[in-house]
PDB file of N, CA and C in Angstrom:
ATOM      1  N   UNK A   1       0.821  -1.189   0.000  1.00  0.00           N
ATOM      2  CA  UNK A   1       0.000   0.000   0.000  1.00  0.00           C
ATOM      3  C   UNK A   1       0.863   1.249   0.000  1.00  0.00           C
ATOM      4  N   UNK A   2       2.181   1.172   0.288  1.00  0.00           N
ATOM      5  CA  UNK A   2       2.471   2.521   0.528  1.00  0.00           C
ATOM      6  C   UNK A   2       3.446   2.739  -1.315  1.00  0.00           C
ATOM      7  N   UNK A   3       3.012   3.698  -1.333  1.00  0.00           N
ATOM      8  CA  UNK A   3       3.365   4.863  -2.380  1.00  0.00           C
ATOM      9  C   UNK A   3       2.255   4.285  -3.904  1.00  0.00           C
ATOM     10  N   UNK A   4       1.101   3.578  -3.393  1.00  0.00           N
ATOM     11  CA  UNK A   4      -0.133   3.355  -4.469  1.00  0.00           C
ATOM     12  C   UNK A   4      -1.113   4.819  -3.866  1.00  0.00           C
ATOM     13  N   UNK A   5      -1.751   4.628  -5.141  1.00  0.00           N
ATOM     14  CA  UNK A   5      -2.763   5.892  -5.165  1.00  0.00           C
ATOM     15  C   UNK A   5      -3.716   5.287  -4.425  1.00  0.00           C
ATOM     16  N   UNK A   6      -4.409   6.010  -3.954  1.00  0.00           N
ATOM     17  CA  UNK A   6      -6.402   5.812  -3.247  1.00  0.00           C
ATOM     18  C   UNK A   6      -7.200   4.975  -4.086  1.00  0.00           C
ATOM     19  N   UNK A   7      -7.091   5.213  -5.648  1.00  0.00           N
ATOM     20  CA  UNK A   7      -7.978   4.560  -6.202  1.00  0.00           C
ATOM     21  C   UNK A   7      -7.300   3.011  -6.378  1.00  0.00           C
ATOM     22  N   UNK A   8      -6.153   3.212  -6.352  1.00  0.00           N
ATOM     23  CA  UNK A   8      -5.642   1.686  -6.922  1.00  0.00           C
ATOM     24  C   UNK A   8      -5.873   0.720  -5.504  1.00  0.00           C
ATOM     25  N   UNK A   9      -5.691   1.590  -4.390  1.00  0.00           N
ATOM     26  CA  UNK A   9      -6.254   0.455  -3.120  1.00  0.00           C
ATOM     27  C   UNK A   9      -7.471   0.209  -3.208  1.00  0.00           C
ATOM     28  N   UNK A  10      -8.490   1.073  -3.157  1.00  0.00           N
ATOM     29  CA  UNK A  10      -9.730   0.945  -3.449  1.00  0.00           C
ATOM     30  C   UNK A  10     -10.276  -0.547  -3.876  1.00  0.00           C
ATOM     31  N   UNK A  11      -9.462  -0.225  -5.359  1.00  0.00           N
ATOM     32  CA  UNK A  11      -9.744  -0.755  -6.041  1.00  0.00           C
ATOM     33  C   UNK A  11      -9.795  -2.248  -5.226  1.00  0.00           C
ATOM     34  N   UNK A  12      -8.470  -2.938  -5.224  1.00  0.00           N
ATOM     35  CA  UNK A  12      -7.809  -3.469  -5.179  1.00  0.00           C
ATOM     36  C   UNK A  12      -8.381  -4.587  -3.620  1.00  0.00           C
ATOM     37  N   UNK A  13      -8.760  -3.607  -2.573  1.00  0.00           N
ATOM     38  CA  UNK A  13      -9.789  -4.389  -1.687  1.00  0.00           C
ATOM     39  C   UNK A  13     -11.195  -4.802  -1.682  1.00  0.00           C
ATOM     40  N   UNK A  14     -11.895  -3.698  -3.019  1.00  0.00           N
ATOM     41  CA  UNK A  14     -12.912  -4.452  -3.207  1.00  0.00           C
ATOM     42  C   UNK A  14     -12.706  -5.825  -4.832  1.00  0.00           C
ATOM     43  N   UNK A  15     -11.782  -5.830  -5.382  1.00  0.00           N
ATOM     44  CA  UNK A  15     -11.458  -6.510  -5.662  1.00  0.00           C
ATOM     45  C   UNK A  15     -11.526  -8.262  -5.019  1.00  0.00           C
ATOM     46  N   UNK A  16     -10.430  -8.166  -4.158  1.00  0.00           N
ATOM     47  CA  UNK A  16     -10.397  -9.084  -3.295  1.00  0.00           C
ATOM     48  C   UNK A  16     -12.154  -9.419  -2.326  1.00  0.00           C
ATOM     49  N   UNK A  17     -12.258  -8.451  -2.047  1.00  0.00           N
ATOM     50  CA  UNK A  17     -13.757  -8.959  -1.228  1.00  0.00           C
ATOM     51  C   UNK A  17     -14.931  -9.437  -2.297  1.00  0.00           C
ATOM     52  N   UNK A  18     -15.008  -8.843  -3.878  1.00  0.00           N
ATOM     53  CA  UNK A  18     -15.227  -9.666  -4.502  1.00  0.00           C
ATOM     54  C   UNK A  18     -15.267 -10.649  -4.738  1.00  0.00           C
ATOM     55  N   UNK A  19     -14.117 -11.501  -5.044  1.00  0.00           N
ATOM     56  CA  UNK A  19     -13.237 -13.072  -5.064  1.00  0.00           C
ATOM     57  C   UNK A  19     -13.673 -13.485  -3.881  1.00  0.00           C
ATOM     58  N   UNK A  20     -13.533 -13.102  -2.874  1.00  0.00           N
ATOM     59  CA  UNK A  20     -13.896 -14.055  -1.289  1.00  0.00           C
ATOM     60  C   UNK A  20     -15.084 -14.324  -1.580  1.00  0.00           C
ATOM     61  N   UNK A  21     -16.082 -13.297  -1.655  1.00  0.00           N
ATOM     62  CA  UNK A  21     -17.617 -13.810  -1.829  1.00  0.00           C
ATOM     63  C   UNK A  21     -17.900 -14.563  -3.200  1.00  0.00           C
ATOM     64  N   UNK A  22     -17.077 -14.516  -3.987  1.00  0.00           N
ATOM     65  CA  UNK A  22     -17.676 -15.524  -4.841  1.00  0.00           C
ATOM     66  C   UNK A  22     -16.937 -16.975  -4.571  1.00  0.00           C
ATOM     67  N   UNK A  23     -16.068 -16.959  -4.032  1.00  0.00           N
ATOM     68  CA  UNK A  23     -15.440 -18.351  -3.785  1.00  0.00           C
ATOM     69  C   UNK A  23     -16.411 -18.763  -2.708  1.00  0.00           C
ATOM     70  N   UNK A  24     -16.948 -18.353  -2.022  1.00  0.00           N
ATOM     71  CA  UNK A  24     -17.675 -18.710  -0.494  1.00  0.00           C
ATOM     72  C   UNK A  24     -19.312 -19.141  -1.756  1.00  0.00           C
ATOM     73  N   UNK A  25     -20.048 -18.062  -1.981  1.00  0.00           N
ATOM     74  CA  UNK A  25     -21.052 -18.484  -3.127  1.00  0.00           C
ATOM     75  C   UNK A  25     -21.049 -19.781  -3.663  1.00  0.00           C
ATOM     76  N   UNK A  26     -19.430 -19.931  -4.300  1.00  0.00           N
ATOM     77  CA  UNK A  26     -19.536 -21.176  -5.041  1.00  0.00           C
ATOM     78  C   UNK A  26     -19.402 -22.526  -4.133  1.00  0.00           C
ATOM     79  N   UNK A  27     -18.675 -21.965  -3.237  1.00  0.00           N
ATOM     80  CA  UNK A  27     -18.626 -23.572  -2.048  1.00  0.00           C
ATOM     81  C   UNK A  27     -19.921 -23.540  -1.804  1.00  0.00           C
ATOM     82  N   UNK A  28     -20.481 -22.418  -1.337  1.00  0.00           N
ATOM     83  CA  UNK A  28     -22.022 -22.775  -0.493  1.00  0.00           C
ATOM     84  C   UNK A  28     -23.196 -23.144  -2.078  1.00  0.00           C
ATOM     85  N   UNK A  29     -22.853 -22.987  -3.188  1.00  0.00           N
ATOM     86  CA  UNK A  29     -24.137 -23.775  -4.136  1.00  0.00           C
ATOM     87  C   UNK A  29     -23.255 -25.267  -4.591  1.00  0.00           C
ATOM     88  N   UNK A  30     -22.239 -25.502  -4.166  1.00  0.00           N
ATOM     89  CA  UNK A  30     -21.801 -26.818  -4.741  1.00  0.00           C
ATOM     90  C   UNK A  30     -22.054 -27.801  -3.177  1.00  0.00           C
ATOM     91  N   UNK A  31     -22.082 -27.340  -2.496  1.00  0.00           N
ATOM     92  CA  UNK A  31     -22.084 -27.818  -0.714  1.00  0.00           C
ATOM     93  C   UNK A  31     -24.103 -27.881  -1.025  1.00  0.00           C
ATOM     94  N   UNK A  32     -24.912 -27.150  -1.183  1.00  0.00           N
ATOM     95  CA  UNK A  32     -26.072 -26.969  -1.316  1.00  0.00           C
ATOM     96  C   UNK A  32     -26.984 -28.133  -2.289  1.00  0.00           C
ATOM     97  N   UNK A  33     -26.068 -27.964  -3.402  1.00  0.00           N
ATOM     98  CA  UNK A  33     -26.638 -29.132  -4.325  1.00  0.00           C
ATOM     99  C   UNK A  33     -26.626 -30.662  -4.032  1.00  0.00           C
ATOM    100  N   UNK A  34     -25.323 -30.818  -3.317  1.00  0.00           N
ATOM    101  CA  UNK A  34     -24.752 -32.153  -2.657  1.00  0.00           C
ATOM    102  C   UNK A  34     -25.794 -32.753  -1.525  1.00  0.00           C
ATOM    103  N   UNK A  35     -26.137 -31.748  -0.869  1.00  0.00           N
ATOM    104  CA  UNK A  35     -27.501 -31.906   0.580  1.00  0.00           C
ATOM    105  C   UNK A  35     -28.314 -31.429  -0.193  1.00  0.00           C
ATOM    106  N   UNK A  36     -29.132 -31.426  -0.949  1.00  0.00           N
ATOM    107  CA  UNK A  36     -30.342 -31.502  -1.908  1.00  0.00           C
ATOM    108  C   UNK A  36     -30.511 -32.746  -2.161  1.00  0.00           C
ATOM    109  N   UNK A  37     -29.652 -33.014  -3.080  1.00  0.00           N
ATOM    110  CA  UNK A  37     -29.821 -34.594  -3.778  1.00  0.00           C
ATOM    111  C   UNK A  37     -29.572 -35.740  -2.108  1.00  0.00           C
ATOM    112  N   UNK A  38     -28.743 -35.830  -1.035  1.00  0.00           N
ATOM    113  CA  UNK A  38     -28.969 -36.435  -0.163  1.00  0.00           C
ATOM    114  C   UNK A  38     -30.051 -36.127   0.815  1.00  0.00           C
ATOM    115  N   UNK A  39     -30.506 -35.490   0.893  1.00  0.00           N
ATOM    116  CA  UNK A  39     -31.764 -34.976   1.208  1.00  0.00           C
ATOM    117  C   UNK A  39     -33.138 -35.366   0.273  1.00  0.00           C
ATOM    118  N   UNK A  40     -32.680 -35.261  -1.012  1.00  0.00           N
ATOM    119  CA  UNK A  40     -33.930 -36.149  -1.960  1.00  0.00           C
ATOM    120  C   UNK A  40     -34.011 -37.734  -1.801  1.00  0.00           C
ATOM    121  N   UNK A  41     -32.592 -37.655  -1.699  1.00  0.00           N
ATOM    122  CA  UNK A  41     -32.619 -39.749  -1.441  1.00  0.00           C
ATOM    123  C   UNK A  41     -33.551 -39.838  -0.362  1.00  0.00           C
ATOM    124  N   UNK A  42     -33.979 -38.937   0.710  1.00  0.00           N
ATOM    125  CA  UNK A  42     -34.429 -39.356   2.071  1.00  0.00           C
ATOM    126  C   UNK A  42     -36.070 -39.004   2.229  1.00  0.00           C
ATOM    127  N   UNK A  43     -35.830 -37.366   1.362  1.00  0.00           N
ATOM    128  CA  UNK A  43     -37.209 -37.232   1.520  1.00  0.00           C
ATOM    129  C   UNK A  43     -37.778 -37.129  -0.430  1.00  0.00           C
ATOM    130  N   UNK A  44     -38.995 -37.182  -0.497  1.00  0.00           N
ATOM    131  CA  UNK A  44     -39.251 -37.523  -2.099  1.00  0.00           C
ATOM    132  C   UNK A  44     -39.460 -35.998  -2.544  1.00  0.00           C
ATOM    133  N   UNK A  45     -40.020 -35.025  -1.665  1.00  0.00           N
ATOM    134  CA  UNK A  45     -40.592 -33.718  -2.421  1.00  0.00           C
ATOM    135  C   UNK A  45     -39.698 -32.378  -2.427  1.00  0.00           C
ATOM    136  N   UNK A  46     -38.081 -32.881  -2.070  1.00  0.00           N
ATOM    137  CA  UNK A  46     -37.052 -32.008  -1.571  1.00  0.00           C
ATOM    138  C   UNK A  46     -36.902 -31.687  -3.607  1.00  0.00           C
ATOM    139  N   UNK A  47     -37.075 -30.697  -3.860  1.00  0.00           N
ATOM    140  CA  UNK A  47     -36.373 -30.176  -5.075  1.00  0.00           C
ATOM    141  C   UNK A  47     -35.956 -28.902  -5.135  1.00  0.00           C
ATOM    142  N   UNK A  48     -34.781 -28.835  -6.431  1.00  0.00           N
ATOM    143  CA  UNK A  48     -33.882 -27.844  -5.955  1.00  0.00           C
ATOM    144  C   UNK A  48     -34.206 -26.784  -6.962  1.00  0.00           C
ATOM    145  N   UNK A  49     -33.978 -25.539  -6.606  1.00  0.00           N
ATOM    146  CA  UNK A  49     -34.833 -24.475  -7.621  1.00  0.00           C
ATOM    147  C   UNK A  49     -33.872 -24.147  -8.959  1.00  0.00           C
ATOM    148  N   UNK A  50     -34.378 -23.401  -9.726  1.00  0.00           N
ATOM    149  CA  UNK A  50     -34.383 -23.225 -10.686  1.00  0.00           C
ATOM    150  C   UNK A  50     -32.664 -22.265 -11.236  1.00  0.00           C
ATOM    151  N   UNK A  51     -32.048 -22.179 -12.502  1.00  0.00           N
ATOM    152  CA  UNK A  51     -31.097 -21.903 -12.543  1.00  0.00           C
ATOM    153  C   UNK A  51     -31.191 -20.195 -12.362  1.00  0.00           C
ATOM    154  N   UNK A  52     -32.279 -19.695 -12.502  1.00  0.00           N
ATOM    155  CA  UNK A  52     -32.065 -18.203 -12.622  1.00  0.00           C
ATOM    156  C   UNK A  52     -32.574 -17.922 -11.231  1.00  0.00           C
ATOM    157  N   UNK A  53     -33.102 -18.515 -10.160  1.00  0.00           N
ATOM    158  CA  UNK A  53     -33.140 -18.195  -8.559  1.00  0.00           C
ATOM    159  C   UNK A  53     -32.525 -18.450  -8.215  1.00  0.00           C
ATOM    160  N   UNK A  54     -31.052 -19.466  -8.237  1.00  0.00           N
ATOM    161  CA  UNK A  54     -29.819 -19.448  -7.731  1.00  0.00           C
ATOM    162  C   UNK A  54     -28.686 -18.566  -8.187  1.00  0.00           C
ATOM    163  N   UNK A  55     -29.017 -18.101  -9.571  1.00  0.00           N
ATOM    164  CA  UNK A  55     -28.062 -17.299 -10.132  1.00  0.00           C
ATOM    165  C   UNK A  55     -28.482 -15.358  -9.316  1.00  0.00           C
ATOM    166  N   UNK A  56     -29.659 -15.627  -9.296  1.00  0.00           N
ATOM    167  CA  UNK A  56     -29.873 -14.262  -8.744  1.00  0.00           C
ATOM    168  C   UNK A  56     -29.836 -14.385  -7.361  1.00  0.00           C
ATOM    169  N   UNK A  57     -29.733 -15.170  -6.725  1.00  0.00           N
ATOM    170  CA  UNK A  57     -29.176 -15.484  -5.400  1.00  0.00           C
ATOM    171  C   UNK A  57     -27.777 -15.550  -5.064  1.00  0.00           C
ATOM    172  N   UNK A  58     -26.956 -15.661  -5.503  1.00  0.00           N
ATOM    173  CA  UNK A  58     -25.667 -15.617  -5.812  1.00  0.00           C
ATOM    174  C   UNK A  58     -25.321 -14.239  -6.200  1.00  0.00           C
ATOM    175  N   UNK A  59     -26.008 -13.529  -7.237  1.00  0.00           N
ATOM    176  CA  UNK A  59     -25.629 -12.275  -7.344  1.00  0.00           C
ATOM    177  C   UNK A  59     -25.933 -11.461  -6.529  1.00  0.00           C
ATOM    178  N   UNK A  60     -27.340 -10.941  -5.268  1.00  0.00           N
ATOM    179  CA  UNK A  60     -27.209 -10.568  -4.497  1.00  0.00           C
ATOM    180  C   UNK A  60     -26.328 -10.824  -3.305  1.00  0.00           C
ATOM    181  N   UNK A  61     -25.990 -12.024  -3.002  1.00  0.00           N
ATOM    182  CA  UNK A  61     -25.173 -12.111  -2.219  1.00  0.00           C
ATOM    183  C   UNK A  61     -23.791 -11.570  -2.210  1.00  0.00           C
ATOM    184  N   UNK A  62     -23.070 -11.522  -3.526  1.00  0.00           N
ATOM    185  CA  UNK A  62     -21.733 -10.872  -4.066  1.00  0.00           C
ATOM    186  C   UNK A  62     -21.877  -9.017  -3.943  1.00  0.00           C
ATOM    187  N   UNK A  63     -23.099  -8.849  -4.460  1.00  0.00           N
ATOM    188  CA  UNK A  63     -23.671  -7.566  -4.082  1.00  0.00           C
ATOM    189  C   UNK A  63     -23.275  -6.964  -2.632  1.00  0.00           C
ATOM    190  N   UNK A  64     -23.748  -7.915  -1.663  1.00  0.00           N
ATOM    191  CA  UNK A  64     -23.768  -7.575  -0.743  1.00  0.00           C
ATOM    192  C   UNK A  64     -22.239  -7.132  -0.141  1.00  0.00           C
ATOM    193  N   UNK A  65     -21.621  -8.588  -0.344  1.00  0.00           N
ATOM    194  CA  UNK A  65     -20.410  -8.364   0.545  1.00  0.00           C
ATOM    195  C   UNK A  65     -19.490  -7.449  -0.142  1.00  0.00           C
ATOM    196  N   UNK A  66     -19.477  -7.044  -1.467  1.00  0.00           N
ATOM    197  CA  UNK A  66     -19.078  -6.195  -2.213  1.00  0.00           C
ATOM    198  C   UNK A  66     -19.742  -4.791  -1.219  1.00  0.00           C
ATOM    199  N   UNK A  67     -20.721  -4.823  -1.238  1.00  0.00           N
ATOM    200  CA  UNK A  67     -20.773  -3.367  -0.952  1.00  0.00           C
ATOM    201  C   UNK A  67     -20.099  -3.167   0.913  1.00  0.00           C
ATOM    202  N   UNK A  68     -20.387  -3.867   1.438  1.00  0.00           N
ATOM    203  CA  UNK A  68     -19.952  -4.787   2.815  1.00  0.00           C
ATOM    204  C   UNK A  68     -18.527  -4.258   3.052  1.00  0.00           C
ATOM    205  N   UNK A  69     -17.544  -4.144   1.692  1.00  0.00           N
ATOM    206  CA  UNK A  69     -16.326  -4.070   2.244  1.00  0.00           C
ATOM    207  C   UNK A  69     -16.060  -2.679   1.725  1.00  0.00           C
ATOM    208  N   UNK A  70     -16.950  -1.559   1.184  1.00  0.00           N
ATOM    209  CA  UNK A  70     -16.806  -0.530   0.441  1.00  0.00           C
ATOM    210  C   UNK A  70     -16.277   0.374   1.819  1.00  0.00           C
ATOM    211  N   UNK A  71     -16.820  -0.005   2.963  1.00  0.00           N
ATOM    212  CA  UNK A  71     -16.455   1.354   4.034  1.00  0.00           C
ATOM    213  C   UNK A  71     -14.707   1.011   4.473  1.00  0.00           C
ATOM    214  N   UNK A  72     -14.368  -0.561   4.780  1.00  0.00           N
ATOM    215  CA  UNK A  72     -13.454  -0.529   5.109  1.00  0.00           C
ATOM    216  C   UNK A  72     -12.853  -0.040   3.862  1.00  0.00           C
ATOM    217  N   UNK A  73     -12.276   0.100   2.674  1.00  0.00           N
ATOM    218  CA  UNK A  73     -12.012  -0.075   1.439  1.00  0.00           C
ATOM    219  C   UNK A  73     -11.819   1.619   1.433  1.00  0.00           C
ATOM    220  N   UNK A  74     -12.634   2.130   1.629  1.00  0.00           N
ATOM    221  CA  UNK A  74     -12.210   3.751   1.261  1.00  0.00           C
ATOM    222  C   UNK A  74     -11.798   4.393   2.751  1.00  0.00           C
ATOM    223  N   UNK A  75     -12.069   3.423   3.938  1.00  0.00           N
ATOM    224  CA  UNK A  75     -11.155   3.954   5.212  1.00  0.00           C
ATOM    225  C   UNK A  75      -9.756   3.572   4.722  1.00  0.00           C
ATOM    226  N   UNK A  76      -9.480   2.214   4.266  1.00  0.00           N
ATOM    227  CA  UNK A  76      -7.866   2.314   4.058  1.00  0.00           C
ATOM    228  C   UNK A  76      -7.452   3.136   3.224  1.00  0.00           C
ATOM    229  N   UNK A  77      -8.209   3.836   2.305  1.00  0.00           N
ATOM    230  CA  UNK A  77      -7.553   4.323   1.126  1.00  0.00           C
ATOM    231  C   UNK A  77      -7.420   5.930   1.914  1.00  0.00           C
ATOM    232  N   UNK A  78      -7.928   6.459   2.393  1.00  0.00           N
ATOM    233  CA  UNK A  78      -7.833   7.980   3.420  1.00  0.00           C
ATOM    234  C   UNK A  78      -6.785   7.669   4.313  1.00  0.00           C
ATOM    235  N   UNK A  79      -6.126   6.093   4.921  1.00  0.00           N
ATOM    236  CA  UNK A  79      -5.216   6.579   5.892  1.00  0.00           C
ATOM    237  C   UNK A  79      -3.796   6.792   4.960  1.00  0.00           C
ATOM    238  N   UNK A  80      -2.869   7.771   6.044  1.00  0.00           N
ATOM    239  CA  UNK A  80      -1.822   8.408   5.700  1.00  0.00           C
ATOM    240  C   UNK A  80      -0.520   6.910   5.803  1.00  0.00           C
ATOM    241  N   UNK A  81      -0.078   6.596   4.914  1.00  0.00           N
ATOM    242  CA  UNK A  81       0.796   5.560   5.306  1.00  0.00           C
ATOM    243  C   UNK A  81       1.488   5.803   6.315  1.00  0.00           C
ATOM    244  N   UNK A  82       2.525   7.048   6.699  1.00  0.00           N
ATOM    245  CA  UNK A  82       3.168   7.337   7.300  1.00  0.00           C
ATOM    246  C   UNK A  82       2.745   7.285   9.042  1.00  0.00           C
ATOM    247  N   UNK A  83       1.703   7.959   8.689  1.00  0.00           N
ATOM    248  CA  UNK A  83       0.693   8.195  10.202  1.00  0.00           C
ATOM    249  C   UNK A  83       0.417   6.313  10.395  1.00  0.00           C
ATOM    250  N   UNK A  84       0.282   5.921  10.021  1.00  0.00           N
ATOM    251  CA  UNK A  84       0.047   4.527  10.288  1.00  0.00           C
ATOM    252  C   UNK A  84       0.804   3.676  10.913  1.00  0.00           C
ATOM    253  N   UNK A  85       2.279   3.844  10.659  1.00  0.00           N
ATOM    254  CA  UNK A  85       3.562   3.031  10.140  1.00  0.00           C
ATOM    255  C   UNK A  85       4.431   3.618  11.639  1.00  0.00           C
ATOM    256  N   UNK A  86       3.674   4.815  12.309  1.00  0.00           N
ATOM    257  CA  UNK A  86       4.509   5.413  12.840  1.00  0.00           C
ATOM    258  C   UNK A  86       4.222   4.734  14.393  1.00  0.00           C
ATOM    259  N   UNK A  87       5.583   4.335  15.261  1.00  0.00           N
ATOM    260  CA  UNK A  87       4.369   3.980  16.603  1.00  0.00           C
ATOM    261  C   UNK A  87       4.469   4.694  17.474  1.00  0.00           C
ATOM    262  N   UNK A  88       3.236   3.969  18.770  1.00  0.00           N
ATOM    263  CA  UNK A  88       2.676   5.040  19.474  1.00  0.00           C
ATOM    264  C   UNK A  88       3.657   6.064  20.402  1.00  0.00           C
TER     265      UNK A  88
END
């Protein structure tokens, strides 16, 4: 972080909090589908919804944590490296 611009951190943590929530998304609909179908073996009327209510379920969720990390994301980008780096 030190001697990058504001926007390139910015960037750069919602970036990353991007990627986390979609890696977490994709474990939790591949983890989801797996206990569906073992859950159908057990019970008969367990079915699993449709491709565009999981896809828009997935996209709010990325939504979310995307926006989720926008405050920390522009607090790091306002602190002073120096002031940071310096101790108490």
């Amino acid at each position: 972080a030190i001697g990058s611009e504001p926007k390139s951190l910015l960037a750069g943590v919602l970036k990353e909090g991007a990627l986390i929530s979609a890696t977490g998304v994709a474990a939790g609909a591949i983890g989801g589908f797996a206990f569906a179908r073992l859950a159908g073996s057990y019970i008969e009327d367990v079915t699993i919804p449709g491709p565009l209510t999981i896809a828009g379920a997935a996209m709010v969720l990325v939504a979310a944590a995307v926006l989720a990390s926008i405050v920390p994301a522009a607090r790091a980008s306002r602190v002073d490296v120096v002031d940071a780096l310096r101790p108490e």
